[in-house]
Structures are given as structure tokens and as C-alpha cells.
C-alpha atoms as a PDB file:
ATOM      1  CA  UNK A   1     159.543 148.364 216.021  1.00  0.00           C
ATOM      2  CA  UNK A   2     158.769 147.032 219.359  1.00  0.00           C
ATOM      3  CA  UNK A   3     155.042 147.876 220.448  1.00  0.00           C
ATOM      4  CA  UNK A   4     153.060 147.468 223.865  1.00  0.00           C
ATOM      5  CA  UNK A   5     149.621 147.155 223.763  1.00  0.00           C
ATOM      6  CA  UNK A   6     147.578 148.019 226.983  1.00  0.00           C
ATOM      7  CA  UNK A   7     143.557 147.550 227.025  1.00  0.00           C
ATOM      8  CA  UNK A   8     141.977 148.443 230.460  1.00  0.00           C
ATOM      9  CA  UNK A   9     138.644 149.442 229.174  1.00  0.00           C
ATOM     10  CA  UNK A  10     136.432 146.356 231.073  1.00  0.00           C
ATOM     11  CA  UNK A  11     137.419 144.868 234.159  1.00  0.00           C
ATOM     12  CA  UNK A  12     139.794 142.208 232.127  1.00  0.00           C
ATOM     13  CA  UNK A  13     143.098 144.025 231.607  1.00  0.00           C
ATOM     14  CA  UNK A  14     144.967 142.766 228.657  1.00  0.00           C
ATOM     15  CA  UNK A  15     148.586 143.430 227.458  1.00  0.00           C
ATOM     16  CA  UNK A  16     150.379 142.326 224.295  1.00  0.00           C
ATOM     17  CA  UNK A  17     153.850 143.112 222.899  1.00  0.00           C
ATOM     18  CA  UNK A  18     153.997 143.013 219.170  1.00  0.00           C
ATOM     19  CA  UNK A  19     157.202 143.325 216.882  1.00  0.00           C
ATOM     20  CA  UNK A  20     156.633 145.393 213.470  1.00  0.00           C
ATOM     21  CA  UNK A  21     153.019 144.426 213.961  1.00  0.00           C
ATOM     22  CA  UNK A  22     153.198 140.664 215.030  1.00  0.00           C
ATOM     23  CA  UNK A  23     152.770 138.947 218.518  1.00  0.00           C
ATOM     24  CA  UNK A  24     155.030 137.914 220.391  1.00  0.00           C
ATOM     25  CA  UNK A  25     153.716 137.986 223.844  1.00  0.00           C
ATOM     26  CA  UNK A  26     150.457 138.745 225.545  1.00  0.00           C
ATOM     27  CA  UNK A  27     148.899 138.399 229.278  1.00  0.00           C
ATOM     28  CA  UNK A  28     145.462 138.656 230.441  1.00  0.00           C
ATOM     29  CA  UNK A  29     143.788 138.854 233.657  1.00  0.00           C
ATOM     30  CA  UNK A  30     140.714 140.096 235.582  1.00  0.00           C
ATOM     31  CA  UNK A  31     141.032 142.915 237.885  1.00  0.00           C
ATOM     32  CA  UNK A  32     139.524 141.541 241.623  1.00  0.00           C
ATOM     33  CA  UNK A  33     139.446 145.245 242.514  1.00  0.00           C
ATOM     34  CA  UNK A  34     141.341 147.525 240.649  1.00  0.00           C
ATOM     35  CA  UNK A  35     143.416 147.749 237.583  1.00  0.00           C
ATOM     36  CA  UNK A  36     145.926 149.787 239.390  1.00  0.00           C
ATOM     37  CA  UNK A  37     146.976 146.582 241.420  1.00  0.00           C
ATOM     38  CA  UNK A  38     147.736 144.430 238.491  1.00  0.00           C
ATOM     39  CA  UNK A  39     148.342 146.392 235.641  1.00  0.00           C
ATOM     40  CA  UNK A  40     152.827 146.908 235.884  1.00  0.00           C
ATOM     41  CA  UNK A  41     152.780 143.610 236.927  1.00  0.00           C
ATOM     42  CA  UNK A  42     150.836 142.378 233.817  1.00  0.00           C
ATOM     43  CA  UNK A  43     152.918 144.709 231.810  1.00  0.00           C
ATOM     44  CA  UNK A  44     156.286 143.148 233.637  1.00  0.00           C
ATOM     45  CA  UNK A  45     155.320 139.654 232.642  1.00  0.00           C
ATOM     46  CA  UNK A  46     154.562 140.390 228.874  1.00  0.00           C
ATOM     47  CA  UNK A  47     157.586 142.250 227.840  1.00  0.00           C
ATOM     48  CA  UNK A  48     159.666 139.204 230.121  1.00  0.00           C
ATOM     49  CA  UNK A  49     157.724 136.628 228.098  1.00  0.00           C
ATOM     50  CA  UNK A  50     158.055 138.584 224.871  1.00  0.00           C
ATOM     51  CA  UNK A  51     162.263 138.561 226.263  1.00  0.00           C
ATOM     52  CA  UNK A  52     162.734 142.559 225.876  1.00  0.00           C
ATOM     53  CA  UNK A  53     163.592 145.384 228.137  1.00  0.00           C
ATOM     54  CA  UNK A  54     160.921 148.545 228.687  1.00  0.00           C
ATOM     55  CA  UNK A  55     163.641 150.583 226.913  1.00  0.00           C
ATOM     56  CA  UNK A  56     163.466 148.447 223.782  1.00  0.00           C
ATOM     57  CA  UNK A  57     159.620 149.696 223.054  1.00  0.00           C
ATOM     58  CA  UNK A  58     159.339 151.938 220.408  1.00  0.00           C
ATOM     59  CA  UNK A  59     155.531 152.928 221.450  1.00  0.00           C
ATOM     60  CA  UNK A  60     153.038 152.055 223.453  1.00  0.00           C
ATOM     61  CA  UNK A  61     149.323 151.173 222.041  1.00  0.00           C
ATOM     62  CA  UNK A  62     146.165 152.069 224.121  1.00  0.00           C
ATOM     63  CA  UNK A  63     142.566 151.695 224.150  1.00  0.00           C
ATOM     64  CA  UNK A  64     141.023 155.004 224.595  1.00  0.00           C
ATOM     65  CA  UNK A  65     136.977 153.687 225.077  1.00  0.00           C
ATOM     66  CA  UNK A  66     134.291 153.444 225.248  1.00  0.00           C
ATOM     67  CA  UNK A  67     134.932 151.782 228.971  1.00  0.00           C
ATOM     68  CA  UNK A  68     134.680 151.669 232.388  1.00  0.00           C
ATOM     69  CA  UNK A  69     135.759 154.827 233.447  1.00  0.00           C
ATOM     70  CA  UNK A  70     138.483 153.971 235.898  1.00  0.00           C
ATOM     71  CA  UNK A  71     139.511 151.281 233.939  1.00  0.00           C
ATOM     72  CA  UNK A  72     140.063 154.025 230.917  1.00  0.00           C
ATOM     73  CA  UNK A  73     142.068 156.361 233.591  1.00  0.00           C
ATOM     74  CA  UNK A  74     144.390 154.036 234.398  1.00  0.00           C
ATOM     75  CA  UNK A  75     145.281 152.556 231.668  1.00  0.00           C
ATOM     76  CA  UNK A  76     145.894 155.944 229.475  1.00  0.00           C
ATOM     77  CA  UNK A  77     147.523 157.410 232.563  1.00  0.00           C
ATOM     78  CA  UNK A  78     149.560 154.243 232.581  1.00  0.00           C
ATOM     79  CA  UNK A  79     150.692 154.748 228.795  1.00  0.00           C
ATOM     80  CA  UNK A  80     151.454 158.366 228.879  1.00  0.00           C
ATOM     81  CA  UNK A  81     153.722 157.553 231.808  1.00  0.00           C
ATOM     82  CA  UNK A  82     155.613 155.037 230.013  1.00  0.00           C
ATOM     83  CA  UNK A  83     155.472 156.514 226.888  1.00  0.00           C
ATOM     84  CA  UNK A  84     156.937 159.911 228.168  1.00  0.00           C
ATOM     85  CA  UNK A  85     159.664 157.826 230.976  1.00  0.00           C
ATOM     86  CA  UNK A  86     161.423 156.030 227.765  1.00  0.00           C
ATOM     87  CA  UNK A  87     160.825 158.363 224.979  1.00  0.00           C
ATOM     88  CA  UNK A  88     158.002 156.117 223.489  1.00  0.00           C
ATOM     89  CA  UNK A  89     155.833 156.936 220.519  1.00  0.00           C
ATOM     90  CA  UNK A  90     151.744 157.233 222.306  1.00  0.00           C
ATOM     91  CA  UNK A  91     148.952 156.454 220.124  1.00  0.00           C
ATOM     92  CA  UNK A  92     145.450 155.402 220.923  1.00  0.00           C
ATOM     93  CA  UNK A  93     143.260 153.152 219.722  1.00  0.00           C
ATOM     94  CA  UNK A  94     139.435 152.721 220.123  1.00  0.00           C
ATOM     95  CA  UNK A  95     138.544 149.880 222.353  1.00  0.00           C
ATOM     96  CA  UNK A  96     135.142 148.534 220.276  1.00  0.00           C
ATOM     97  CA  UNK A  97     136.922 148.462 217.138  1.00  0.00           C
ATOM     98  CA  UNK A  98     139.543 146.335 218.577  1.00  0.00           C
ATOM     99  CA  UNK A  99     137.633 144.065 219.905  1.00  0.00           C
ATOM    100  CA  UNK A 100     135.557 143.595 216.321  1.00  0.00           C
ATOM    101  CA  UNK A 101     138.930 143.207 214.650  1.00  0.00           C
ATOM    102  CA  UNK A 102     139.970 140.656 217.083  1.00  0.00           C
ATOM    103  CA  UNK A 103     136.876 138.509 216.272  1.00  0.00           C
ATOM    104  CA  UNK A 104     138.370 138.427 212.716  1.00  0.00           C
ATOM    105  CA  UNK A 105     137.099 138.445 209.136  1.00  0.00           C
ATOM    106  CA  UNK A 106     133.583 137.328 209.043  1.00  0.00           C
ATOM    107  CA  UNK A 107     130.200 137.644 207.137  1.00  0.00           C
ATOM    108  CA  UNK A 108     127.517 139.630 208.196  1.00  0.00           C
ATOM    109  CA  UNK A 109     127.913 142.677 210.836  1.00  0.00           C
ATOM    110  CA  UNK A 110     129.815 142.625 214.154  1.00  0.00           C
ATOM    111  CA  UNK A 111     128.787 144.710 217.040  1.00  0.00           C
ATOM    112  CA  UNK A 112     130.655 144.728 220.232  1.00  0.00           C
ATOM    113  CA  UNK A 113     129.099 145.177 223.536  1.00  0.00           C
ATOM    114  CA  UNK A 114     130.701 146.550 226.553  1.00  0.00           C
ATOM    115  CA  UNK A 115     128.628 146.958 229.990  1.00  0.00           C
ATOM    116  CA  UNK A 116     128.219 150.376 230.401  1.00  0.00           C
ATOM    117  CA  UNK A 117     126.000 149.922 233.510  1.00  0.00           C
ATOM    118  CA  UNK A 118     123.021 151.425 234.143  1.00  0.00           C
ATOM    119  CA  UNK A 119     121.325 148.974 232.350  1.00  0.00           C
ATOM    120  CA  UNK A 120     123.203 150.054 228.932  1.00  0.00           C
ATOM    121  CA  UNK A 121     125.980 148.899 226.732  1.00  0.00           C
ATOM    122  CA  UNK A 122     129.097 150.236 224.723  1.00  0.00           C
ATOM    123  CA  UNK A 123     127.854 149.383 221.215  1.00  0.00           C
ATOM    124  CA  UNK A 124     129.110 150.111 217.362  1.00  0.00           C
ATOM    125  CA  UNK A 125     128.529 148.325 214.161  1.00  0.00           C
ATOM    126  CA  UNK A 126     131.468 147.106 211.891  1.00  0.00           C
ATOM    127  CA  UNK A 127     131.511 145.073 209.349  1.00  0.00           C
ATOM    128  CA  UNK A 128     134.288 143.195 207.094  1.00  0.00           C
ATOM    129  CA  UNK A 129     135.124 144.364 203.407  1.00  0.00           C
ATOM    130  CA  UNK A 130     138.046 143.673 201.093  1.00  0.00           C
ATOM    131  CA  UNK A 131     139.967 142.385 203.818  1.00  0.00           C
ATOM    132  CA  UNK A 132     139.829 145.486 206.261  1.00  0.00           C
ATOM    133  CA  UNK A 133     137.554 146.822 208.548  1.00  0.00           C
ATOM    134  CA  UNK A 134     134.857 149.250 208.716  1.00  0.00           C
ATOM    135  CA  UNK A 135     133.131 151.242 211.173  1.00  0.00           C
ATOM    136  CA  UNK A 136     129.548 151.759 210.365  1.00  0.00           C
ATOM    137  CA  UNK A 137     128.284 154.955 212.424  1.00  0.00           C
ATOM    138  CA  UNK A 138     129.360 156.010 215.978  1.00  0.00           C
ATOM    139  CA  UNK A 139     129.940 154.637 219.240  1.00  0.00           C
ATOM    140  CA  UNK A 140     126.815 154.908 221.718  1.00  0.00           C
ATOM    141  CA  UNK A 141     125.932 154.154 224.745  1.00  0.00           C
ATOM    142  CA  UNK A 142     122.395 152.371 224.795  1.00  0.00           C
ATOM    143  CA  UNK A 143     119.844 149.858 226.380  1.00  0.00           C
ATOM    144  CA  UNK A 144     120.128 146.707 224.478  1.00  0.00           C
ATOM    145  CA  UNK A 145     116.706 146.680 223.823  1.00  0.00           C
ATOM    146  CA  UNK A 146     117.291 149.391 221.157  1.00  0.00           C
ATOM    147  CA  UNK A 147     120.020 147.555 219.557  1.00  0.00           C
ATOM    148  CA  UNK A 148     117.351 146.574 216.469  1.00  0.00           C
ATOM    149  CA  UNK A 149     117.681 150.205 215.646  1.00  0.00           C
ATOM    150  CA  UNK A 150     121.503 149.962 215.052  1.00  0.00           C
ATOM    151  CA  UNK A 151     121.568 146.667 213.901  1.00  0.00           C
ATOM    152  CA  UNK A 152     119.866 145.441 210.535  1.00  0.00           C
ATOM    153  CA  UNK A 153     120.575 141.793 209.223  1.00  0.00           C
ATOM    154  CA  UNK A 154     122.909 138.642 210.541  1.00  0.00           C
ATOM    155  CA  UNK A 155     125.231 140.143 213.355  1.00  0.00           C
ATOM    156  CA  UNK A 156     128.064 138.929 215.395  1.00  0.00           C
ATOM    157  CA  UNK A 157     127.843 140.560 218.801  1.00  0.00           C
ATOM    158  CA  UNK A 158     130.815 140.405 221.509  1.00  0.00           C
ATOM    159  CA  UNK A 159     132.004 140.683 224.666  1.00  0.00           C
ATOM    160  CA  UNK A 160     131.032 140.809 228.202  1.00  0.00           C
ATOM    161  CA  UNK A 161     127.779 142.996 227.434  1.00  0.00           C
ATOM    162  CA  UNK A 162     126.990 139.562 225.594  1.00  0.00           C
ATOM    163  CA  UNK A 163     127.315 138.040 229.035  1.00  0.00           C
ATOM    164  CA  UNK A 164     125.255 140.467 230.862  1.00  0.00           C
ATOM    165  CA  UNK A 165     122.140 140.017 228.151  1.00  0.00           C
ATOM    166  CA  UNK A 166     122.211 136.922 226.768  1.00  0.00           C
ATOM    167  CA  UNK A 167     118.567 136.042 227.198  1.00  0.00           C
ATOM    168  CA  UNK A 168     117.655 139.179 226.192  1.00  0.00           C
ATOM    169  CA  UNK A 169     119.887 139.563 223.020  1.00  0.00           C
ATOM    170  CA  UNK A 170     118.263 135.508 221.782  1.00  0.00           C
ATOM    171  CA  UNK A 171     115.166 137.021 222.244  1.00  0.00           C
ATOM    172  CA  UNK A 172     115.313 139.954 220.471  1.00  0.00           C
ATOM    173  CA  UNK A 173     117.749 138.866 217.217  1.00  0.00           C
ATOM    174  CA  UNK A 174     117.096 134.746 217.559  1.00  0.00           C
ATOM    175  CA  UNK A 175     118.694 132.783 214.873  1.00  0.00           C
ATOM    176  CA  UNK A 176     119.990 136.318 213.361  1.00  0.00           C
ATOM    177  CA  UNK A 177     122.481 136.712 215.804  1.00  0.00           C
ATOM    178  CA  UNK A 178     125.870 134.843 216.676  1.00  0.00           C
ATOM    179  CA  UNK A 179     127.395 135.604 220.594  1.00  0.00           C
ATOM    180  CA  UNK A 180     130.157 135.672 221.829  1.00  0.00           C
ATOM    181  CA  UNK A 181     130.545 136.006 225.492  1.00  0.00           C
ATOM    182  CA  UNK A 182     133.886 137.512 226.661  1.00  0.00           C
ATOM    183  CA  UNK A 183     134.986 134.585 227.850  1.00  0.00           C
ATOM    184  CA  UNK A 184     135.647 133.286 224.781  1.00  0.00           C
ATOM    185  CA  UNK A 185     136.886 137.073 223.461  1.00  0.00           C
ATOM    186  CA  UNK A 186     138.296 138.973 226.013  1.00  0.00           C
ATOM    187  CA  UNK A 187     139.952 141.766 225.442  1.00  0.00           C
ATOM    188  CA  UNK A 188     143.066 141.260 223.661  1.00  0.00           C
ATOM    189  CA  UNK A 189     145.853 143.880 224.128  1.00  0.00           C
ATOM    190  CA  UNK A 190     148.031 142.073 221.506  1.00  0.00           C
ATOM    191  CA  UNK A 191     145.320 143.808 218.905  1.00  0.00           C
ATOM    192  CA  UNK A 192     145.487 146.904 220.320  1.00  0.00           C
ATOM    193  CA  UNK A 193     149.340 146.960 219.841  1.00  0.00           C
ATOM    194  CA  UNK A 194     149.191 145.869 216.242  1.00  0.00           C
ATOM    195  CA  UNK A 195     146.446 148.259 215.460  1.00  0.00           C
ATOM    196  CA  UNK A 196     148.944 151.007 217.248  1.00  0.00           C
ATOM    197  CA  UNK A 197     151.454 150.147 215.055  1.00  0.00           C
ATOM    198  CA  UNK A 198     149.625 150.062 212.218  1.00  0.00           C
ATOM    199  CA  UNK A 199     148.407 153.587 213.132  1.00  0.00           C
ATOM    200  CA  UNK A 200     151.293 154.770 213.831  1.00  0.00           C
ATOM    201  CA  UNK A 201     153.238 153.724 210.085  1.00  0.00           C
ATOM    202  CA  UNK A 202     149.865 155.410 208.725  1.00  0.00           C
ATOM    203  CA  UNK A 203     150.934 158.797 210.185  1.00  0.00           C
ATOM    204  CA  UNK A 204     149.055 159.064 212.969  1.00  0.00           C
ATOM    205  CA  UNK A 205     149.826 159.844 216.635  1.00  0.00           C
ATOM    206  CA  UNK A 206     149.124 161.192 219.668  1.00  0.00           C
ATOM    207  CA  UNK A 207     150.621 163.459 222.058  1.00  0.00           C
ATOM    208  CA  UNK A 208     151.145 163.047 226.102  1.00  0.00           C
ATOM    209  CA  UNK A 209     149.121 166.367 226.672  1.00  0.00           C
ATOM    210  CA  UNK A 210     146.532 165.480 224.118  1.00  0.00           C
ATOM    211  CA  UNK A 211     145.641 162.089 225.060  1.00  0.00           C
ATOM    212  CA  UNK A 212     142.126 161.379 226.124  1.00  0.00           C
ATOM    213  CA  UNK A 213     139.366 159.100 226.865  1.00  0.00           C
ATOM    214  CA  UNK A 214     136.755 158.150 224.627  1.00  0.00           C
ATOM    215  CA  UNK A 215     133.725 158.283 227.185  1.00  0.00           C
ATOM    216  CA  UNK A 216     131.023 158.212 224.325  1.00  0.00           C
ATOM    217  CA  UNK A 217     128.917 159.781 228.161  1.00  0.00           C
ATOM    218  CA  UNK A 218     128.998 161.900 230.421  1.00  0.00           C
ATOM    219  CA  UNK A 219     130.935 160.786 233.921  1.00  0.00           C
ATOM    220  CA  UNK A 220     128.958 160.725 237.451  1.00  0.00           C
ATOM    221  CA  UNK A 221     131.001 163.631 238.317  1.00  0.00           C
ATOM    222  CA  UNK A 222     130.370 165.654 235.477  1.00  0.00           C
ATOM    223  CA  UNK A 223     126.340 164.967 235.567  1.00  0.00           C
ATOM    224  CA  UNK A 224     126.444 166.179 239.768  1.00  0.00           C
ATOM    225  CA  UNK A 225     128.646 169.710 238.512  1.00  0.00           C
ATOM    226  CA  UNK A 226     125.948 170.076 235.606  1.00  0.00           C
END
């Protein structure tokens, strides 16, 4: 089963082909202004470096959030589109956990951070156990200087929240803490298509109509009609 991963949830767009679950091909790049300028293109080079035709896909893999909001719009419109135009399987996948699982296995807890602007982050806690995975409590959205209430012991945090609060993150968790800036992780759409898949042999998928973002907040235009 050929599998295309799309992750549009910062302003790095990622996209990853994956056959029964393994990579073949994956492209990254940073949107200068919008991911609707770069994202077919990005998908057009992955599935040509992967060596496969659209119609070969099986389903298509997306990160659903938390995320920048346009980001998250386009890239779930994006999927349903191609999902519905070849007859594609559409399942989503959440954009924090994919990130922690692309970190890999590791001791201690792992808590990605997405900018969520306004002086907040994207944030949940994972950790690793058996082998697999685990989410430890919800996503929020949150100043960092509250991340000592959601975090308790050695932590791994990452991505390009890391970047934004660096200083502030040393000073608050010191030698506790391990970052990862997402320069060295960015977001990887090669996970979210092997989590897809995964999801997807567990039973689980979703539906064209039903398909929605994970905003964890309200939008700007939803806090003006309210």
C-alpha cells in the first residue's frame, strides 16, 4: 500500500511517500509566503523521487493540528482533494504526536512545541514505553512559562517553539531539559504517512465530509463572531 504523507501544520511543509509503512521518498521545504504556492509542487517531487504515479496511492496521511491555522487549511483541503480525485483512503493524524514519534525512542518525557503565537505554544507530553508511544494528557495551547505544570522530570522538548524560547525554556528546566530546535527536527511528512498507514491497518479512517482540524483554540474569526 502506497501512502502520502502531507504535514502543513508550521510554516515548514513536509511530504513523504511510504510503501506498506516504509520510506521511500520525502521533501521538505519552508513556505516564503504561503503553503498554497509550494505544496503540489512538493507533493510532485516526492511521489517522482519515490518513482510512482498519483494513481498508485492507496491513501493519503495528514496532520490535522495543533498548527498554524492556514497552514492546517491547506494542507487537509489539499488531502481531501486528492484523496476524493483518485479514490484514496483519508486519514488524519495529529501533528504533536508525530513529531514526538519522529524524535524516536528515548528516556524520559518528550514534549513538542509548536508556535502558536501570541506568545504561546502547541504543547503535549508523550513519553516512550514497550516500544510504542504514549500520549500523556491533551493538547494545549499555553505560555511556556507554564510548561512546569505539564511537565514533571527529564524532558525532551521539540520543534520550532524550541527556537522561539530557547533562553527561556534553559532557564526554566536547566540541565532537566534536552532541545531540539526544528532545525534539526522539522516536520517530517514521511512519519505522518507511516503513522497513516499504521492507522489505517488498525481500522481507523476518516471520511472527506468529516475531516477536520485539530485547532486545540479558538480562530481570530471565531473570537470577533463571539
Amino acid at each position: 500500500m502506497w501512502t502520502l504523507g502531507l504535514d502543513t501544520s508550521t510554516w515548514t511543509a513536509s511530504v513523504g511517500a511510504t510503501c506498506a509503512g516504509e520510506l521511500v521518498a520525502e521533501r521538505t521545504r519552508r513556505a516564503a509566503r504561503s503553503h498554497a504556492l509550494t505544496l503540489i509542487p512538493l507533493i510532485d517531487e516526492t511521489l517522482a523521487a519515490a518513482g510512482i504515479d498519483v494513481t498508485r496511492l492507496s491513501a493519503v496521511a495528514v496532520s490535522n493540528g495543533p498548527g498554524s491555522f492556514t497552514g492546517l487549511r491547506i494542507g487537509l483541503s489539499t488531502a481531501k482533494g486528492l484523496a476524493y480525485a483518485i479514490g484514496a483512503r483519508l486519514v488524519a493524524v495529529p501533528s504533536l504526536q508525530a513529531l514526538a514519534r519522529a524524535l524516536g525512542p528515548r528516556e524520559g518525557l518528550v514534549c513538542p512545541l509548536l508556535d502558536a503565537r501570541k506568545g504561546e505554544v502547541y504543547a503535549a507530553v508523550f513519553r516512550w514505553h514497550d516500544g510504542a508511544i504514549e500520549q500523556c494528557g491533551r493538547e494545549q495551547a499555553l505560555s511556556p512559562r507554564q510548561l512546569p505544570g505539564l511537565v514533571d522530570g527529564p524532558v525532551t522538548f521539540v520543534g520550532d517553539g524550541v527556537d522561539l524560547y530557547q533562553r527561556l525554556l534553559c532557564d526554566l528546566f536547566g540541565e532537566r531539559a534536552l532541545l531540539v530546535p526544528a532545525s534539526s527536527l522539522p516536520p517530517c511528512g514521511g512519519m505522518v504517512a507511516r503513522m497513516g498507514w499504521e492507522r489505517l491497518c488498525a481500522g481507523e479512517e476518516t471520511s472527506v465530509a468529516s475531516l477536520e482540524p485539530l485547532y486545540v483554540r479558538p480562530s481570530e474569526a471565531e473570537l470577533k463572531s463571539g
